[in-house]
PDB file of N, CA and C in Angstrom:
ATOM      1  N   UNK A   1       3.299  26.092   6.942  1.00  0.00           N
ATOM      2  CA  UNK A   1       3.835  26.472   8.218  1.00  0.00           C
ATOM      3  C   UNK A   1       3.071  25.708   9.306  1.00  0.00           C
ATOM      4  N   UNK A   2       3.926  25.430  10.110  1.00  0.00           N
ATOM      5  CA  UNK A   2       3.421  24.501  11.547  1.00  0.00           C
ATOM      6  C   UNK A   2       3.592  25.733  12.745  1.00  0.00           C
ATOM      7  N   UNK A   3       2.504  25.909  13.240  1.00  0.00           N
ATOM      8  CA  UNK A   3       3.053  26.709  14.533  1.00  0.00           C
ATOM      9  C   UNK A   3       2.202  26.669  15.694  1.00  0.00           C
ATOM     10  N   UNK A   4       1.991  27.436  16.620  1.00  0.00           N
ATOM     11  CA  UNK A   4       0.903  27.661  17.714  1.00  0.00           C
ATOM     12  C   UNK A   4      -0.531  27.838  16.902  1.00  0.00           C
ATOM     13  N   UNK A   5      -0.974  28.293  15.890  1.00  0.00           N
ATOM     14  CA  UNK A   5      -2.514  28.458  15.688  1.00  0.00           C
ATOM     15  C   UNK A   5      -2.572  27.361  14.528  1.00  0.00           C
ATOM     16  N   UNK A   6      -1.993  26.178  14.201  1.00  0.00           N
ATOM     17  CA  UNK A   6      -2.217  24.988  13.735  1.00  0.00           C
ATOM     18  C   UNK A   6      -1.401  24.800  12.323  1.00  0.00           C
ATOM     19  N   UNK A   7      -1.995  25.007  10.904  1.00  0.00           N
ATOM     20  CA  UNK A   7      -0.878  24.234   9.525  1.00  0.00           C
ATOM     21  C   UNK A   7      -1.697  25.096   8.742  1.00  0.00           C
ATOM     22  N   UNK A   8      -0.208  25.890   8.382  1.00  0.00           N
ATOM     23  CA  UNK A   8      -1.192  26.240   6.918  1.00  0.00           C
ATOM     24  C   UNK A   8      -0.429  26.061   6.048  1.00  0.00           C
ATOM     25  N   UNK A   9      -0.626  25.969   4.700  1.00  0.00           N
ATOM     26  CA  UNK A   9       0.169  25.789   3.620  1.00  0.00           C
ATOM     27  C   UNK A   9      -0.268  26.736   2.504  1.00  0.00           C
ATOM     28  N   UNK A  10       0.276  27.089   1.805  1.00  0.00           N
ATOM     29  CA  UNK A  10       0.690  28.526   0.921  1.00  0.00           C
ATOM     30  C   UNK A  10       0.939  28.030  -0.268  1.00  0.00           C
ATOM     31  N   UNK A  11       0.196  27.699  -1.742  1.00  0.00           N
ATOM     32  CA  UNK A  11       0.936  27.476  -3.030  1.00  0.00           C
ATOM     33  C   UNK A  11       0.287  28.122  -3.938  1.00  0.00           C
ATOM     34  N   UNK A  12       1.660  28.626  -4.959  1.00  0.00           N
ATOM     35  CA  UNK A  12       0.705  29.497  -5.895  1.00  0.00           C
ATOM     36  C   UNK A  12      -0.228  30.451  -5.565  1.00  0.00           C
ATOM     37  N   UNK A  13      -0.298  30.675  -4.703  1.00  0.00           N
ATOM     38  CA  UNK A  13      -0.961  31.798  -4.524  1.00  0.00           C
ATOM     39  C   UNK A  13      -2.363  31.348  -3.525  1.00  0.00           C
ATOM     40  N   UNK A  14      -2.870  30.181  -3.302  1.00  0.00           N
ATOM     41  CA  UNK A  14      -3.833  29.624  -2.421  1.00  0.00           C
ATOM     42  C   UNK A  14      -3.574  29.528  -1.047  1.00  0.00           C
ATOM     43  N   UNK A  15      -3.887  29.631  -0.510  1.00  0.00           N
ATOM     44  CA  UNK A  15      -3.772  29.292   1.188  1.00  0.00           C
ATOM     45  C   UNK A  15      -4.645  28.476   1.496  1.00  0.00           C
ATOM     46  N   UNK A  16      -3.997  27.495   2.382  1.00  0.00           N
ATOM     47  CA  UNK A  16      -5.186  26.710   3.297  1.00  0.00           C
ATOM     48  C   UNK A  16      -4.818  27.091   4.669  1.00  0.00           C
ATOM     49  N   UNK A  17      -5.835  26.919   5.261  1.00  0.00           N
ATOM     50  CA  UNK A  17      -5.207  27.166   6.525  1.00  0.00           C
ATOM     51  C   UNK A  17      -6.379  26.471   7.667  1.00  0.00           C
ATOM     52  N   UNK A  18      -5.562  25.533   8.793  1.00  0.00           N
ATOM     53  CA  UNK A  18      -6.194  24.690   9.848  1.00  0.00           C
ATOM     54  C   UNK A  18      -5.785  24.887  11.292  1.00  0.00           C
ATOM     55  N   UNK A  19      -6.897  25.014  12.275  1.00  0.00           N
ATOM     56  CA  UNK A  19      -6.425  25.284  13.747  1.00  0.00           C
ATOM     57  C   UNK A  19      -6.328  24.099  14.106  1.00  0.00           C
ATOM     58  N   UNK A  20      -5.547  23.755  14.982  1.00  0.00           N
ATOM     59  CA  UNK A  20      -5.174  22.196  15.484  1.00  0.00           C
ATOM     60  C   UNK A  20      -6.495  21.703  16.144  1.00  0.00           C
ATOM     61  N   UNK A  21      -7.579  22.513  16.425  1.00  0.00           N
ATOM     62  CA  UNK A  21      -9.032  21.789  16.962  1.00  0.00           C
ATOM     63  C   UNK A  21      -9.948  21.412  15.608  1.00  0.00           C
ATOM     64  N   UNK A  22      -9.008  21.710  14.359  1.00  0.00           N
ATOM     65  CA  UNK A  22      -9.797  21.247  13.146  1.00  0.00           C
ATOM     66  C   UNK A  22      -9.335  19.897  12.461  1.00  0.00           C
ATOM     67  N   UNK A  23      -7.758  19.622  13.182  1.00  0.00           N
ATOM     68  CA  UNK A  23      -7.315  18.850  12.713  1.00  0.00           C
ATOM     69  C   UNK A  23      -7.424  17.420  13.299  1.00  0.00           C
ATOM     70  N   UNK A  24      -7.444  16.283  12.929  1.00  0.00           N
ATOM     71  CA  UNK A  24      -7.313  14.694  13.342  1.00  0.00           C
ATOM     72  C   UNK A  24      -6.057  14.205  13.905  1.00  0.00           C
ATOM     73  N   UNK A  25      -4.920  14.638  12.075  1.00  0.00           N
ATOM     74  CA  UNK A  25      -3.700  14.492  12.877  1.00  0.00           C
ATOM     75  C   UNK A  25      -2.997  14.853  11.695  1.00  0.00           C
ATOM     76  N   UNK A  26      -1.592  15.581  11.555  1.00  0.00           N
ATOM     77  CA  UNK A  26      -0.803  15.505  10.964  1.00  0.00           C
ATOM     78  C   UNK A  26       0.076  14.506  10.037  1.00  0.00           C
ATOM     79  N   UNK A  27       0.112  14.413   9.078  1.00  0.00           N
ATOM     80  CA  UNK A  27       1.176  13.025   8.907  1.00  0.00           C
ATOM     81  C   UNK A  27       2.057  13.792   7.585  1.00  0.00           C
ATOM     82  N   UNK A  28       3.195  13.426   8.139  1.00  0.00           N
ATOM     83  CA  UNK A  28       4.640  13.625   7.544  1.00  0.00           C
ATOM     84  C   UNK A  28       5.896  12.951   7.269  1.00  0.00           C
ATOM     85  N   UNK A  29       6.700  13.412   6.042  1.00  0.00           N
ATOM     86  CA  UNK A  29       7.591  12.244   5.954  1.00  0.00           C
ATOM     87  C   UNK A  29       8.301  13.378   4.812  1.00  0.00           C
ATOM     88  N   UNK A  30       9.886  12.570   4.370  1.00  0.00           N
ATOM     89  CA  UNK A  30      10.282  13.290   3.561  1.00  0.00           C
ATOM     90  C   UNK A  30      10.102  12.642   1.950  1.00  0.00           C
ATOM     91  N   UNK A  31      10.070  13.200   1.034  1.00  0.00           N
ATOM     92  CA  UNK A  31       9.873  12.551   0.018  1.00  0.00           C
ATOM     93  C   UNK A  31      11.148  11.947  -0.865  1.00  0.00           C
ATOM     94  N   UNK A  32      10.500  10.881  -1.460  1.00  0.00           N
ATOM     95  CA  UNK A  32      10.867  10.024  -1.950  1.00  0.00           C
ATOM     96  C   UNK A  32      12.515   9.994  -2.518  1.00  0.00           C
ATOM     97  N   UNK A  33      12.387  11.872  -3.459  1.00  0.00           N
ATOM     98  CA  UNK A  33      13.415  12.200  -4.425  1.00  0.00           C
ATOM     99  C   UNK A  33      13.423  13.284  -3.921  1.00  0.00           C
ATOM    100  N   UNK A  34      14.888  13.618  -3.417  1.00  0.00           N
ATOM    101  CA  UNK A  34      15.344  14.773  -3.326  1.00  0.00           C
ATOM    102  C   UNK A  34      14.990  15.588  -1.566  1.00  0.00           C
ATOM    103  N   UNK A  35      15.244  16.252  -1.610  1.00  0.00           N
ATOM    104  CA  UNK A  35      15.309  17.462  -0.196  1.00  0.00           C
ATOM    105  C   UNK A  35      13.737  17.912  -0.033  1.00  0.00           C
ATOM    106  N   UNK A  36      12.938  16.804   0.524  1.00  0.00           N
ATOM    107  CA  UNK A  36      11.588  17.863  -0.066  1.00  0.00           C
ATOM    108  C   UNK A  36      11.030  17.426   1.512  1.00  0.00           C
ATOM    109  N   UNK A  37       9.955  17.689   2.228  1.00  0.00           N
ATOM    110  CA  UNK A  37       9.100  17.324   3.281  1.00  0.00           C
ATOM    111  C   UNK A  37       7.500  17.518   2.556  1.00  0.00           C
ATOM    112  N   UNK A  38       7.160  16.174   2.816  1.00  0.00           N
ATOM    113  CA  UNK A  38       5.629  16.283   2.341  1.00  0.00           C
ATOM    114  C   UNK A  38       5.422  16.047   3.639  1.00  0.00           C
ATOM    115  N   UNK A  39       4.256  16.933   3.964  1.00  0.00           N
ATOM    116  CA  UNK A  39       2.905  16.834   5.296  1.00  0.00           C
ATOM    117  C   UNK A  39       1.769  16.964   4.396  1.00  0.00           C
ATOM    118  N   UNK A  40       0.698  16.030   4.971  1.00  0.00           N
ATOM    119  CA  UNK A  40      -0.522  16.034   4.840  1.00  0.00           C
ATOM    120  C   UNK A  40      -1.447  16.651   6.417  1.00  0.00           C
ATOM    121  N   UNK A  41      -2.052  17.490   6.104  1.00  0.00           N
ATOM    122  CA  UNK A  41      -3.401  17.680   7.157  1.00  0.00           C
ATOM    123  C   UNK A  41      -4.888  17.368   7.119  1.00  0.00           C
ATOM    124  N   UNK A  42      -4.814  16.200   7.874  1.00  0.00           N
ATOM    125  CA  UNK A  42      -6.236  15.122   8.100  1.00  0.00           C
ATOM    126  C   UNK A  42      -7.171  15.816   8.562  1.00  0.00           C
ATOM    127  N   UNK A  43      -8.293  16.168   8.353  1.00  0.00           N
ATOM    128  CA  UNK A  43      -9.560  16.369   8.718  1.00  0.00           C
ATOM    129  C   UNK A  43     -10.216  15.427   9.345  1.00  0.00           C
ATOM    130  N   UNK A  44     -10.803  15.136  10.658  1.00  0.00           N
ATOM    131  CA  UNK A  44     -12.039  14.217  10.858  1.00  0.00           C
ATOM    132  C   UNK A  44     -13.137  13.728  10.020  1.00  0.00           C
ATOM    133  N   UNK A  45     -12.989  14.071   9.326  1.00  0.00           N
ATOM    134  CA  UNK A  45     -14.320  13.746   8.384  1.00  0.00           C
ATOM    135  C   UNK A  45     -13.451  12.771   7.002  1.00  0.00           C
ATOM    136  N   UNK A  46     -12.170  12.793   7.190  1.00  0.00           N
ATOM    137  CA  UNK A  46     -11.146  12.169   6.069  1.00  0.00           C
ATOM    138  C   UNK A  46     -10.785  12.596   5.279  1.00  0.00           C
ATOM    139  N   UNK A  47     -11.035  13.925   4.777  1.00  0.00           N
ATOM    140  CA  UNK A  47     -10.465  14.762   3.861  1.00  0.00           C
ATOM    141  C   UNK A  47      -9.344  15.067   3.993  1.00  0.00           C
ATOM    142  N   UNK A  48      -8.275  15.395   3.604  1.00  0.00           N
ATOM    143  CA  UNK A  48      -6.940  15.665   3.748  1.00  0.00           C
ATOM    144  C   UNK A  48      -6.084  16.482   2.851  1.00  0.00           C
ATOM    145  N   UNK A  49      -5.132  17.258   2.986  1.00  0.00           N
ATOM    146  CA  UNK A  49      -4.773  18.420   2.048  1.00  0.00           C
ATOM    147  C   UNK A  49      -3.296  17.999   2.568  1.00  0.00           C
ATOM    148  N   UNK A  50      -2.777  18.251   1.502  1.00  0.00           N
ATOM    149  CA  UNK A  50      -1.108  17.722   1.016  1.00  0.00           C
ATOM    150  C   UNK A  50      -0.421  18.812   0.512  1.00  0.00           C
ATOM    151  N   UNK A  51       0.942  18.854   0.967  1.00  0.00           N
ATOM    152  CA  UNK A  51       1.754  20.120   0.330  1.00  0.00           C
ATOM    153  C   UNK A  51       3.147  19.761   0.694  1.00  0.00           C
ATOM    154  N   UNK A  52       3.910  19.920  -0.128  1.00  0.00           N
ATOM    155  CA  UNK A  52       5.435  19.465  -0.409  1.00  0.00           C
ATOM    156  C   UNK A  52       6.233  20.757   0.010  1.00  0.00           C
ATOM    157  N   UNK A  53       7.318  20.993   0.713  1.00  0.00           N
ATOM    158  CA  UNK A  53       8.008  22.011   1.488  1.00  0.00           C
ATOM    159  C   UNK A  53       9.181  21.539   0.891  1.00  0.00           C
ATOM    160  N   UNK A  54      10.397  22.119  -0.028  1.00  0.00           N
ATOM    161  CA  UNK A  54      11.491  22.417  -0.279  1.00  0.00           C
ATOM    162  C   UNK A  54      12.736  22.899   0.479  1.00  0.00           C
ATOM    163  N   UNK A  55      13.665  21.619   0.899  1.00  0.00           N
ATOM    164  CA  UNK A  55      14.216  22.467   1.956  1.00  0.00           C
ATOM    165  C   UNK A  55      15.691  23.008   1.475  1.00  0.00           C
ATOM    166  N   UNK A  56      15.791  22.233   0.097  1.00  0.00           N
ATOM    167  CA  UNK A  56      16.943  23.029  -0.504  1.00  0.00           C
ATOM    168  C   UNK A  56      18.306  22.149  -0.022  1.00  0.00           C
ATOM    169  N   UNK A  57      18.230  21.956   1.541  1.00  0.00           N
ATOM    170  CA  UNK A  57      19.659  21.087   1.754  1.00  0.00           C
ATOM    171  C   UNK A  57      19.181  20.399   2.746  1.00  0.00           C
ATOM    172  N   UNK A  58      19.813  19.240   2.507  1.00  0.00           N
ATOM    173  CA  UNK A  58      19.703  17.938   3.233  1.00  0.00           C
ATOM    174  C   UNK A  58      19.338  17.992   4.690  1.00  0.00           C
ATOM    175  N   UNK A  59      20.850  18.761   5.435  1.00  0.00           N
ATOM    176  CA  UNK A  59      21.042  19.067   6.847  1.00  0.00           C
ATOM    177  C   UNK A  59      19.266  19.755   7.233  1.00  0.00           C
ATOM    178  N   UNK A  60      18.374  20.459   6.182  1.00  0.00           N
ATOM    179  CA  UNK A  60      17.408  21.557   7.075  1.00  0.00           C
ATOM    180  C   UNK A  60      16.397  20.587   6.956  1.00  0.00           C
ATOM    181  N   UNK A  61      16.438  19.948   6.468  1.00  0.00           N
ATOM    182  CA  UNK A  61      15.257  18.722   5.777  1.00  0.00           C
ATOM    183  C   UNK A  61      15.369  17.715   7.077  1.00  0.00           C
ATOM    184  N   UNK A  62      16.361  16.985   7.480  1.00  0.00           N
ATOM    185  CA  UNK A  62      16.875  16.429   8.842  1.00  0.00           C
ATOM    186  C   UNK A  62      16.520  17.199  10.026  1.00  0.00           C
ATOM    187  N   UNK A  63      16.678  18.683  10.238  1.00  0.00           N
ATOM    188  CA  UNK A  63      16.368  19.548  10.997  1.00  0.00           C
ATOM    189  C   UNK A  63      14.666  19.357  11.509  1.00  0.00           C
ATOM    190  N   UNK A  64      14.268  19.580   9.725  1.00  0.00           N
ATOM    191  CA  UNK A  64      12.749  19.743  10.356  1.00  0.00           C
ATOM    192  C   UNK A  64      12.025  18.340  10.583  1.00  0.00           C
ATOM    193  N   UNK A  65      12.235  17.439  10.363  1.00  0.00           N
ATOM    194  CA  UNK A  65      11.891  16.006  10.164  1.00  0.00           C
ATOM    195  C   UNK A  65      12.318  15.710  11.931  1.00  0.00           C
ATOM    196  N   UNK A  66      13.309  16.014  12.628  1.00  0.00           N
ATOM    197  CA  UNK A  66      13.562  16.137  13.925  1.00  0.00           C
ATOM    198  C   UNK A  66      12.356  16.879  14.818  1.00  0.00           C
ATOM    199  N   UNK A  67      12.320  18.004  14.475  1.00  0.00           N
ATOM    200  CA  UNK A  67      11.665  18.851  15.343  1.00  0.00           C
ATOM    201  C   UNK A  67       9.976  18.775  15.072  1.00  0.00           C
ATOM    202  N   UNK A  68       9.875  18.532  14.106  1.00  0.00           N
ATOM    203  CA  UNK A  68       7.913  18.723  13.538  1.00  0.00           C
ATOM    204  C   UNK A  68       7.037  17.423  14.703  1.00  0.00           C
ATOM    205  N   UNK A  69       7.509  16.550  14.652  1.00  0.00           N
ATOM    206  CA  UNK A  69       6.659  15.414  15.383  1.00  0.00           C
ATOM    207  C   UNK A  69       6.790  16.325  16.619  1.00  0.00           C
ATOM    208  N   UNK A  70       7.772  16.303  17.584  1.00  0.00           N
ATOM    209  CA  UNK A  70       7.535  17.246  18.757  1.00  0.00           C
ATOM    210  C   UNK A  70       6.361  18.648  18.910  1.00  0.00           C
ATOM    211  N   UNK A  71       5.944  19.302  17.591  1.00  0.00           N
ATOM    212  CA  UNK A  71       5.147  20.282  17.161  1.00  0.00           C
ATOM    213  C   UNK A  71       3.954  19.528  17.729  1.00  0.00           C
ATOM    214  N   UNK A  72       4.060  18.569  16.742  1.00  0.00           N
ATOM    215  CA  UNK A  72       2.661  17.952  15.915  1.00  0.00           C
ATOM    216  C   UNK A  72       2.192  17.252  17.769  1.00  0.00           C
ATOM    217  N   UNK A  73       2.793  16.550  17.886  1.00  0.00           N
ATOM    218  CA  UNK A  73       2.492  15.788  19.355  1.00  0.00           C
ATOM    219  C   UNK A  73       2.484  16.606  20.113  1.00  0.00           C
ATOM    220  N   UNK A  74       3.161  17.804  20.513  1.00  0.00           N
ATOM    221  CA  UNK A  74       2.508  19.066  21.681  1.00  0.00           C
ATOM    222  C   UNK A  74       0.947  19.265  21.865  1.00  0.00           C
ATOM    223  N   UNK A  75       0.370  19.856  20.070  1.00  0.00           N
ATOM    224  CA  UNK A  75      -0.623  20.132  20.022  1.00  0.00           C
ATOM    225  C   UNK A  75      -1.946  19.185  20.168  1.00  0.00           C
ATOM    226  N   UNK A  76      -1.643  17.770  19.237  1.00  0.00           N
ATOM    227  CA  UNK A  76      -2.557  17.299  19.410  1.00  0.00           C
ATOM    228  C   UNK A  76      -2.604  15.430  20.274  1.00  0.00           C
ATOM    229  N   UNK A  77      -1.618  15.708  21.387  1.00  0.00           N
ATOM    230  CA  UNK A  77      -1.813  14.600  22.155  1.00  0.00           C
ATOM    231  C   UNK A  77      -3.106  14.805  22.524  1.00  0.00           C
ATOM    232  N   UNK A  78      -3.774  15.187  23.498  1.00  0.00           N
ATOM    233  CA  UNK A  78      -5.360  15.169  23.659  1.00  0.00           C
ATOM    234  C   UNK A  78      -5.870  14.496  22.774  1.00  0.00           C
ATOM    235  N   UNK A  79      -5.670  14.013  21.328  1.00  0.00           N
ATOM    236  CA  UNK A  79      -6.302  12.952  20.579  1.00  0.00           C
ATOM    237  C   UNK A  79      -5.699  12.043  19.959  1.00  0.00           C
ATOM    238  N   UNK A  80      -4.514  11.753  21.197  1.00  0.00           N
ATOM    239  CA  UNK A  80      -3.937  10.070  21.261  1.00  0.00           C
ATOM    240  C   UNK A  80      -2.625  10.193  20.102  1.00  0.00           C
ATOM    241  N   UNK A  81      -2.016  11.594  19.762  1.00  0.00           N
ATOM    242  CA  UNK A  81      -1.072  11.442  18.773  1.00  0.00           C
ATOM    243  C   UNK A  81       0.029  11.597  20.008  1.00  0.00           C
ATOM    244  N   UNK A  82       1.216  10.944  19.541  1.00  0.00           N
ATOM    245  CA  UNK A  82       2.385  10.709  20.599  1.00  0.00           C
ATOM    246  C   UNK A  82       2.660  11.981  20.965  1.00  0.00           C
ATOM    247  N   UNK A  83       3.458  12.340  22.314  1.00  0.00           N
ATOM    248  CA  UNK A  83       3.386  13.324  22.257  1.00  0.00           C
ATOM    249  C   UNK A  83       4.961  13.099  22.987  1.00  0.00           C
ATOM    250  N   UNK A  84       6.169  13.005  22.047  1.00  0.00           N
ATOM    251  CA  UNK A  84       7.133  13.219  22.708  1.00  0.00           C
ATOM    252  C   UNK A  84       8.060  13.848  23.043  1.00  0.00           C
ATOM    253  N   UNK A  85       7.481  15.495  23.270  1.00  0.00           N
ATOM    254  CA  UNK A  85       8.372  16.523  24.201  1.00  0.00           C
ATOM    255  C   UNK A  85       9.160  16.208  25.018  1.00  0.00           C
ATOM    256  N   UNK A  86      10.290  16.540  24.817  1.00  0.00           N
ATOM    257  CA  UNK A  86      11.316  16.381  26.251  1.00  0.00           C
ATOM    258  C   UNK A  86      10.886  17.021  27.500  1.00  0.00           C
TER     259      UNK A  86
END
């Protein structure tokens, strides 16, 4: 999940979870095969944690691939990531 208190991701039963003052920068894309969204969350220090999101249909996968950079660039322009809110 992407929201106001930063990324967390949920598998199997683990949680990670990052406040956007922990993070470097987001990076996202959809994967390769099939309806899927992989995001990675960068740490300053270079560590990085990866998690694949299932969106089941094409159209929601397009949806979120639209809207997430606008997320991602709200929070962390202050450290030079684009920030292109309308």
């Amino acid at each position: 999940m992407i929201d106001a208190s930063g990324v967390s991701f949920d598998a199997d039963g683990n949680t990670a979870e990052f406040g956007w003052g922990e993070l470097l920068t987001v990076q996202f894309k959809p994967s390769p095969v099939g309806r899927r969204l992989m995001v990675a969350a960068v740490l300053p220090d270079g560590r990085f944690f990866e998690c694949v999101v299932n969106a089941r249909k094409a159209a929601v996968l397009q949806q979120w691939l639209g809207e997430i950079g606008y997320v991602v660039g709200h929070y962390l322009a202050a450290r030079g990531y684009p920030n292109n809110t309308p």
